[in-house]
C-alpha atoms as a PDB file:
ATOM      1  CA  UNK A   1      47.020 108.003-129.432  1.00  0.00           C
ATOM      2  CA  UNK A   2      43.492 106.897-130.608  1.00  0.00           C
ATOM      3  CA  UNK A   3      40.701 109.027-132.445  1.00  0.00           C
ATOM      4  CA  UNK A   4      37.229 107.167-132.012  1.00  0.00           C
ATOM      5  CA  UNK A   5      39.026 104.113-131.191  1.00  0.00           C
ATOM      6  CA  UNK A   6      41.546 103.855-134.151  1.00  0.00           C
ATOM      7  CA  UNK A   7      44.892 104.379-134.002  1.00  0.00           C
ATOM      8  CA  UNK A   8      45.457 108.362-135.145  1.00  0.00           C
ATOM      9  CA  UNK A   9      48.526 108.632-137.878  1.00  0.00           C
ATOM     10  CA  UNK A  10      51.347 111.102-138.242  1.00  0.00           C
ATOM     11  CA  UNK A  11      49.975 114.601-138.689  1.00  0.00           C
ATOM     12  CA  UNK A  12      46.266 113.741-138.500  1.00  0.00           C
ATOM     13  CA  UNK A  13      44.393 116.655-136.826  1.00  0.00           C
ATOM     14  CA  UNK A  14      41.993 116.014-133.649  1.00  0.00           C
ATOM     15  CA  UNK A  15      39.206 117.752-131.900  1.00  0.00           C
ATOM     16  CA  UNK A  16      38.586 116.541-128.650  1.00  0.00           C
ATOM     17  CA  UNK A  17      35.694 118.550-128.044  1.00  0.00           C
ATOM     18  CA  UNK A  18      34.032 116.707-130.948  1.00  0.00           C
ATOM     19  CA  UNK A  19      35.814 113.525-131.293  1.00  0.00           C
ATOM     20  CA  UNK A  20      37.130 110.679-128.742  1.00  0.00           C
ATOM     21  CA  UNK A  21      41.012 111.064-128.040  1.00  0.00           C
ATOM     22  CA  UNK A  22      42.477 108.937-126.068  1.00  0.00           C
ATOM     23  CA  UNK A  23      46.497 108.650-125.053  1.00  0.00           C
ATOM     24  CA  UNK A  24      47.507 105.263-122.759  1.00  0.00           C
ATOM     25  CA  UNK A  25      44.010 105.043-122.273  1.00  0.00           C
ATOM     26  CA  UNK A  26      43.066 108.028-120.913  1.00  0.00           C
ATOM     27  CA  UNK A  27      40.572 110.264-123.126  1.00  0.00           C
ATOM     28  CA  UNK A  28      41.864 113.543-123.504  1.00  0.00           C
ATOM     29  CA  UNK A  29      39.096 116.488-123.009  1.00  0.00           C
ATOM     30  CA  UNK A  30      39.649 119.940-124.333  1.00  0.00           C
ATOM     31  CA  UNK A  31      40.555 122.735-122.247  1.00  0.00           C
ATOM     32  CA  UNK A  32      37.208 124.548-122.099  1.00  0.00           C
ATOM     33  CA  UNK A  33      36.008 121.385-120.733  1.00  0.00           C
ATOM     34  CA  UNK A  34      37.487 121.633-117.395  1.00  0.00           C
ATOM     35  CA  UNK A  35      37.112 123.981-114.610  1.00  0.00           C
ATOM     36  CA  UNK A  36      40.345 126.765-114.021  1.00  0.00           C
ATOM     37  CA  UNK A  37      39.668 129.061-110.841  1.00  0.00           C
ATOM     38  CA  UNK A  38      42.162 131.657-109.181  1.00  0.00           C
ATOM     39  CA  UNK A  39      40.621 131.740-105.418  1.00  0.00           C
ATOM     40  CA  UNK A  40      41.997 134.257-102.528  1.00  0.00           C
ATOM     41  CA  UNK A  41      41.966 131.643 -99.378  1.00  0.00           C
ATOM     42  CA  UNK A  42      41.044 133.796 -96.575  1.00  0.00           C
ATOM     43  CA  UNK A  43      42.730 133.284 -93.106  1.00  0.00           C
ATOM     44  CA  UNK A  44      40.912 130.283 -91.304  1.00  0.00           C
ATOM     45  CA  UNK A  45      39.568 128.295 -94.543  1.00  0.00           C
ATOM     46  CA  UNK A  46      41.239 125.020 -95.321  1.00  0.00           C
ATOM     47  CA  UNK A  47      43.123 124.866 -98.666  1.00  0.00           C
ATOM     48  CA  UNK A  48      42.212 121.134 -98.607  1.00  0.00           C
ATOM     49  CA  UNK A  49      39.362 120.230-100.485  1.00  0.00           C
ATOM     50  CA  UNK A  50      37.375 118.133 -97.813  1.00  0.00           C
ATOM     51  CA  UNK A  51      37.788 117.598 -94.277  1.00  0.00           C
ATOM     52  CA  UNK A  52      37.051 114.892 -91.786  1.00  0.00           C
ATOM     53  CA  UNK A  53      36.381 117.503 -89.179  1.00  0.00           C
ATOM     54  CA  UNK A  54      33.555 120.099 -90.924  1.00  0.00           C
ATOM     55  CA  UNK A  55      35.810 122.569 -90.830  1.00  0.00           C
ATOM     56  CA  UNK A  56      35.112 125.008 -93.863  1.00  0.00           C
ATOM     57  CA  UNK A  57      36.945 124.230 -96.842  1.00  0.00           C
ATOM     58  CA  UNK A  58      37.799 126.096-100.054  1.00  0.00           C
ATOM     59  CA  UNK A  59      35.503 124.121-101.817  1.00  0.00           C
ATOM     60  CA  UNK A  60      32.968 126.290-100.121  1.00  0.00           C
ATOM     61  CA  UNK A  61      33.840 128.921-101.492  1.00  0.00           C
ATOM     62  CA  UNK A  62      33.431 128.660-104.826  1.00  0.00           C
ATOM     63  CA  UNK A  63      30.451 126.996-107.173  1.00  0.00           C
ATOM     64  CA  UNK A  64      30.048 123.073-107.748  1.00  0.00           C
ATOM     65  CA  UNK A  65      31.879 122.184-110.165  1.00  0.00           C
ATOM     66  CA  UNK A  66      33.316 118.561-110.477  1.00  0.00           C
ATOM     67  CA  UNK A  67      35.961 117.388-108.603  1.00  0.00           C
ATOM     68  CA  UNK A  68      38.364 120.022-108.190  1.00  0.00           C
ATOM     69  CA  UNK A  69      42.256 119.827-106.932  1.00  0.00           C
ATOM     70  CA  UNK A  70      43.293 122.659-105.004  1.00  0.00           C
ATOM     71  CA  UNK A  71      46.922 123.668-106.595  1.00  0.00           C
ATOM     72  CA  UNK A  72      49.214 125.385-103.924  1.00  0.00           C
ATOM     73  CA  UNK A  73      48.297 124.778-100.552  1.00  0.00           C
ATOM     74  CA  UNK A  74      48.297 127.411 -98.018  1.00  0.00           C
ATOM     75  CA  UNK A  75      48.529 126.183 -94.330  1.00  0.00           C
ATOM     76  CA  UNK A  76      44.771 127.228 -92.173  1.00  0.00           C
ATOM     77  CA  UNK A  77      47.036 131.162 -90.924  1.00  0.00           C
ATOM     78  CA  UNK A  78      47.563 132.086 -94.211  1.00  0.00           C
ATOM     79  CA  UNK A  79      45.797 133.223 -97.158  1.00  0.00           C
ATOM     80  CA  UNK A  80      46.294 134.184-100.858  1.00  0.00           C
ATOM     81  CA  UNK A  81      46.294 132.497-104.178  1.00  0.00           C
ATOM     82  CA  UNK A  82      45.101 129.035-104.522  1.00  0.00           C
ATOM     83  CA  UNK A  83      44.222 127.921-107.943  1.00  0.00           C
ATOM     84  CA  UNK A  84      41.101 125.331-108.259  1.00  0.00           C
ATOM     85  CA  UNK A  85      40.935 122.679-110.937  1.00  0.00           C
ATOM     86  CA  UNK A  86      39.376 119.430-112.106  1.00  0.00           C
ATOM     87  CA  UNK A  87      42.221 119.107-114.538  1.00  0.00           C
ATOM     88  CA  UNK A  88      44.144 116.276-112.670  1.00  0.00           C
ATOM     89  CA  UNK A  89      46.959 116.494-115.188  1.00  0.00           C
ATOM     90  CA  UNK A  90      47.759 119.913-114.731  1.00  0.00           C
ATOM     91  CA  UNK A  91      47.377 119.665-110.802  1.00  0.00           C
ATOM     92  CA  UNK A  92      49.844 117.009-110.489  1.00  0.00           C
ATOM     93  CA  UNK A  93      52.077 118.893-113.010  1.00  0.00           C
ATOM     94  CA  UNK A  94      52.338 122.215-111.135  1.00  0.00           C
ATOM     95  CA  UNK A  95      52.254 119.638-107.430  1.00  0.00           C
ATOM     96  CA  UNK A  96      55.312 118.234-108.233  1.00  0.00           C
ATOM     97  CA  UNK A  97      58.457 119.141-106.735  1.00  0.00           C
ATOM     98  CA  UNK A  98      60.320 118.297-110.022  1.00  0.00           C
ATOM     99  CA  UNK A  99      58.424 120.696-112.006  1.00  0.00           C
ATOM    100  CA  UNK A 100      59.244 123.607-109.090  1.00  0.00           C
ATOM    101  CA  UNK A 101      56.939 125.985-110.224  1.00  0.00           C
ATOM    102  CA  UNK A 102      57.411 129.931-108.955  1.00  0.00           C
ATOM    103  CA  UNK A 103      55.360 130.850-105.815  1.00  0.00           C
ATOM    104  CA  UNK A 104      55.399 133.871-104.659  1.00  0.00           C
ATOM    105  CA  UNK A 105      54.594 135.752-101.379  1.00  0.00           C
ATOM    106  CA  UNK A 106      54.085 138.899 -99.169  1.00  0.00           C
ATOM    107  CA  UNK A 107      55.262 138.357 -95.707  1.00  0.00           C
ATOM    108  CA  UNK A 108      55.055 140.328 -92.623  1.00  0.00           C
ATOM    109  CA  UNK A 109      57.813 139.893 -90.672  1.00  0.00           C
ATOM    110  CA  UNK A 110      58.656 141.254 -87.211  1.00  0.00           C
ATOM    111  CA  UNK A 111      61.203 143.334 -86.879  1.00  0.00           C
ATOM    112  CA  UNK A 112      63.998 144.637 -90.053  1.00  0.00           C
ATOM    113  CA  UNK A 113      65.984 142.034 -91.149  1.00  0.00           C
ATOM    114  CA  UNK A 114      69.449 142.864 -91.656  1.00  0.00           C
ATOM    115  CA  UNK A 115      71.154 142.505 -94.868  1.00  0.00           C
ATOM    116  CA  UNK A 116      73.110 139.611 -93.890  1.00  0.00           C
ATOM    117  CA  UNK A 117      69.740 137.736 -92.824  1.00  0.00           C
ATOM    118  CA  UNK A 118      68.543 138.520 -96.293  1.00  0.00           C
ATOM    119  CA  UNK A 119      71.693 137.317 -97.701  1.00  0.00           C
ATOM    120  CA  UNK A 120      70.970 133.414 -95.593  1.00  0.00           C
ATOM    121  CA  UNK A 121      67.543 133.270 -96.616  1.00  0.00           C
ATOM    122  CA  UNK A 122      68.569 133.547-100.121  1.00  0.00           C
ATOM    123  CA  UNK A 123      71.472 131.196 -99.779  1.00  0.00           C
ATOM    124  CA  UNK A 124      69.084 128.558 -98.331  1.00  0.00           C
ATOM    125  CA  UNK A 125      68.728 127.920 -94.897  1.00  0.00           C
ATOM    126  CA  UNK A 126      68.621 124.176 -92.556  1.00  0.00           C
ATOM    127  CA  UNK A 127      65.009 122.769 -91.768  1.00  0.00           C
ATOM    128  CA  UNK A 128      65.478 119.497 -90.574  1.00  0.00           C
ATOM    129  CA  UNK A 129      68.920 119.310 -91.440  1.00  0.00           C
ATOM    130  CA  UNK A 130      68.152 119.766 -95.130  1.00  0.00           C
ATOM    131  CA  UNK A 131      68.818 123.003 -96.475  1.00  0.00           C
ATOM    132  CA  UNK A 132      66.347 124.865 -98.694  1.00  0.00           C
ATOM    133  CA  UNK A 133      66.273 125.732-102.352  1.00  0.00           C
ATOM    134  CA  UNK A 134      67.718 129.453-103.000  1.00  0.00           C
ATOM    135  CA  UNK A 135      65.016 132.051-102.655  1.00  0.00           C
ATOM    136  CA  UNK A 136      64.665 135.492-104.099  1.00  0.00           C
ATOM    137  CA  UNK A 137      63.846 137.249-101.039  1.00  0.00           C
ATOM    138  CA  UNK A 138      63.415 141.383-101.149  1.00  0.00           C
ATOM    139  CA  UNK A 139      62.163 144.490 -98.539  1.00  0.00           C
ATOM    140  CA  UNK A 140      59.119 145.620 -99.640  1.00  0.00           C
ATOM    141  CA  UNK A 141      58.463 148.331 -97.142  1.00  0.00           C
ATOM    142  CA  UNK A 142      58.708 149.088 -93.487  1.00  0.00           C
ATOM    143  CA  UNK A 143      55.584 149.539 -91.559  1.00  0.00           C
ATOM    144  CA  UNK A 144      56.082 150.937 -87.918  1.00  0.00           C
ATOM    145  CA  UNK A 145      59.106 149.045 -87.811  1.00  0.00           C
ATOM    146  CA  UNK A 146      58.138 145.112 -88.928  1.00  0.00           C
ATOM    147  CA  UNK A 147      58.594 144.600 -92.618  1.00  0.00           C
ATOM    148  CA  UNK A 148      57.133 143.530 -95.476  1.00  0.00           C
ATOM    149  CA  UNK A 149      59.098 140.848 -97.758  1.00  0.00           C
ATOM    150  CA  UNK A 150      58.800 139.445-101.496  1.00  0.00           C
ATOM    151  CA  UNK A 151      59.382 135.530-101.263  1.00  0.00           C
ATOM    152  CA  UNK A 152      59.516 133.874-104.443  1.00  0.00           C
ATOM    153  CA  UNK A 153      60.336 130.405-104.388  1.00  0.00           C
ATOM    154  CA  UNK A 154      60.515 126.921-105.966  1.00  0.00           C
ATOM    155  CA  UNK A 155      59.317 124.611-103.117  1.00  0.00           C
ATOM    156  CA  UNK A 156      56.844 124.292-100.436  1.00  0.00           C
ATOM    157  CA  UNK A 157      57.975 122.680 -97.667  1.00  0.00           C
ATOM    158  CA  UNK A 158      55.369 122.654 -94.705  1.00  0.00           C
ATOM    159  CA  UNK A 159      55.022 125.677 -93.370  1.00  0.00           C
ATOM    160  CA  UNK A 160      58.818 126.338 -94.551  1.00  0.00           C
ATOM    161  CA  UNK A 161      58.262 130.717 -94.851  1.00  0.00           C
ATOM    162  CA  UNK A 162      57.066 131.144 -91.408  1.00  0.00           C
ATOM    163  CA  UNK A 163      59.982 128.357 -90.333  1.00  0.00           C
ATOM    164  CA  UNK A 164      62.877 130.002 -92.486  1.00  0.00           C
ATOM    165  CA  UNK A 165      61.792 133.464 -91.194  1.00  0.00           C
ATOM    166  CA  UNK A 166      61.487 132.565 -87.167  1.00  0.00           C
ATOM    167  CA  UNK A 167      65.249 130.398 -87.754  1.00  0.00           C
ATOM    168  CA  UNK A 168      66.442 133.572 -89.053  1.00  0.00           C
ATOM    169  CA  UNK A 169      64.719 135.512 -85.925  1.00  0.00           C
ATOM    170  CA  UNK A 170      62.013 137.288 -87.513  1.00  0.00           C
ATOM    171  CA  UNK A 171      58.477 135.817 -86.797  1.00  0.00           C
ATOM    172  CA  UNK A 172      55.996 136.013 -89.588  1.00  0.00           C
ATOM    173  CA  UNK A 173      52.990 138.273 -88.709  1.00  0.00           C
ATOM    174  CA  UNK A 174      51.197 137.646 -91.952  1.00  0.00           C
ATOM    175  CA  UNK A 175      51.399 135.501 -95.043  1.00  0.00           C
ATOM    176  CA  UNK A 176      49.917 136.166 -98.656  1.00  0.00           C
ATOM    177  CA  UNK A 177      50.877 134.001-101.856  1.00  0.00           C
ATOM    178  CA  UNK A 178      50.543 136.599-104.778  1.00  0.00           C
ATOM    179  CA  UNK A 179      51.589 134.058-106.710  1.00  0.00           C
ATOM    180  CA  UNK A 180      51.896 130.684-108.553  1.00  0.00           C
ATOM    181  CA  UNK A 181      53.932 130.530-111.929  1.00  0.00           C
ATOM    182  CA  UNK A 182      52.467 132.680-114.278  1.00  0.00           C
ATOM    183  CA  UNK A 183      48.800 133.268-112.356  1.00  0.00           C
ATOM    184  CA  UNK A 184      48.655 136.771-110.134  1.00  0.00           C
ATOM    185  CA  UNK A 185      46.440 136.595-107.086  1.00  0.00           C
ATOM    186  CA  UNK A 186      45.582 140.221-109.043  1.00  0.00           C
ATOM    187  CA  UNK A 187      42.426 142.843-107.159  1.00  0.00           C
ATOM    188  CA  UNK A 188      41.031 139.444-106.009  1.00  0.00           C
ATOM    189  CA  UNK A 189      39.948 140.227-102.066  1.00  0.00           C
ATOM    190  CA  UNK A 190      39.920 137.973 -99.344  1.00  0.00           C
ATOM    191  CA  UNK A 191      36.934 135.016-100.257  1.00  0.00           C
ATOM    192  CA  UNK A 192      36.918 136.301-103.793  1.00  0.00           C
ATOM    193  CA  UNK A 193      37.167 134.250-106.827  1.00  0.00           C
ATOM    194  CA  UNK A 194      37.281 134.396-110.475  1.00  0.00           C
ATOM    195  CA  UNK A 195      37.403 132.166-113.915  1.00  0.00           C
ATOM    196  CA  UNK A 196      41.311 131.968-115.179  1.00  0.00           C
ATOM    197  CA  UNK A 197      41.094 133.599-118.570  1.00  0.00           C
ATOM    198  CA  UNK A 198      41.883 131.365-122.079  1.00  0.00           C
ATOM    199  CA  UNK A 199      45.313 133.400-121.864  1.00  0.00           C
ATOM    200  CA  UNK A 200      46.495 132.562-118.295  1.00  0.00           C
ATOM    201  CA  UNK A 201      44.977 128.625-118.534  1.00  0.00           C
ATOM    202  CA  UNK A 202      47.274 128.491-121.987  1.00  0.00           C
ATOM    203  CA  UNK A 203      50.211 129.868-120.103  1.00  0.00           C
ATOM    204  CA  UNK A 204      49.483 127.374-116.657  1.00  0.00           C
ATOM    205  CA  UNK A 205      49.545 124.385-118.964  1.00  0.00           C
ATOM    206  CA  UNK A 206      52.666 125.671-121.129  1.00  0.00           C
ATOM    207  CA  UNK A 207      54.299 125.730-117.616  1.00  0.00           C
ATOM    208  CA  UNK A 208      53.293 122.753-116.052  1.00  0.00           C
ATOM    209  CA  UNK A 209      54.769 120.991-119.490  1.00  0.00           C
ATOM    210  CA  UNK A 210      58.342 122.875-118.138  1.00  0.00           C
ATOM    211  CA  UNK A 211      60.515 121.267-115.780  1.00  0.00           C
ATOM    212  CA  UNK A 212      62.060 123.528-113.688  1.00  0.00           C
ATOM    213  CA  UNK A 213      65.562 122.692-115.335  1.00  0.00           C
ATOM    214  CA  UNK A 214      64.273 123.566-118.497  1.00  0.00           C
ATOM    215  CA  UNK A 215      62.615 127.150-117.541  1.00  0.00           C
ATOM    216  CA  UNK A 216      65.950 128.128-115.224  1.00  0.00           C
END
């Protein structure tokens, strides 16, 4: 680690916001310097941040700011949490399948699924003749007789909730991350969006710095 180009000692103190740090290179900013968004992704917006086609993009849904990383994908039928940064660190962090960062999700399914179905999703089931990560999966509630499930997982396969649920027999009807690690989608509506507070960006980053071995 440098501070204004020299070589920083043990225990010296830095301020990024005031002085140059750099580690391998790279200059480190300080937190309030980069841009920490909790979005709800409506139905029909991309997650990605820019598309070849014109199709509307989450990007558009918030203010300019930077070049922001959209962390937690939802595929163009679902909708929920996506967080927007232009903290590249931290977006790789909670994108990596080592880390396996908590996501969690309300999902409509048709139909009640019995208690052994339950019991396989948990368990893991085959995509692609891989089987997926364990799963807390839980009945929310039972409206007019499909149901509403709490899906927390590690991984994010493509499209692997709606692919789990319709192996299983139960199509999905609707799908709504609630969460990712320690960030709550919260009253945020449909299109809605708000600034992460200090206290949730300290607790993203202490996550992100957690592989999921580490955290259980």
């Amino acid at each position: 680690m440098r501070v204004d180009g020299e070589v920083a000692t043990l225990g010296q103190k830095a301020d990024a916001a005031t002085q140059i740090v750099t580690v391998d290179g790279q200059r480190v900013r300080p937190v309030e310097a980069f841009t920490y968004i909790a979005l709800y992704k409506p139905r029909g917006v991309l997650s990605d941040t820019d598309d070849p086609r014109g199709r509307r993009t989450v990007l558009e849904l918030v203010p300019p700011s930077g070049h922001l990383f959209a962390v937690g994908r939802l595929d163009l039928s679902s909708e929920g949490l996506v967080i927007l940064t232009d903290d590249g660190a931290l977006a790789n962090r909670l994108l990596h399948p080592r880390y396996g960062h908590e996501r969690e999700y309300h999902v409509l399914v048709e139909g009640r699924p019995s208690l052994e179905t339950l019991a396989k999703w948990r368990q893991g089931v085959f995509l692609d003749e891989v089987c997926t990560l364990p799963a807390e999966v839980h009945v929310l509630r039972v409206e007019s007789g499909d149901s509403w499930l709490s899906v927390t997982m590690r991984e994010g396969k493509k499209r692997q909730i709606r692919r789990v649920a319709a192996t299983l027999g139960h199509q999905v009807r609707m799908l709504v991350r609630v969460r990712i690690g320690p960030i709550d989608l919260g009253k945020l509506k449909a299109g809605q969006w708000r600034n992460l507070t200090q206290s949730e960006i300290r607790a993203l980053r202490t996550a992100a710095e957690s592989p999921a071995s580490r955290r259980g």
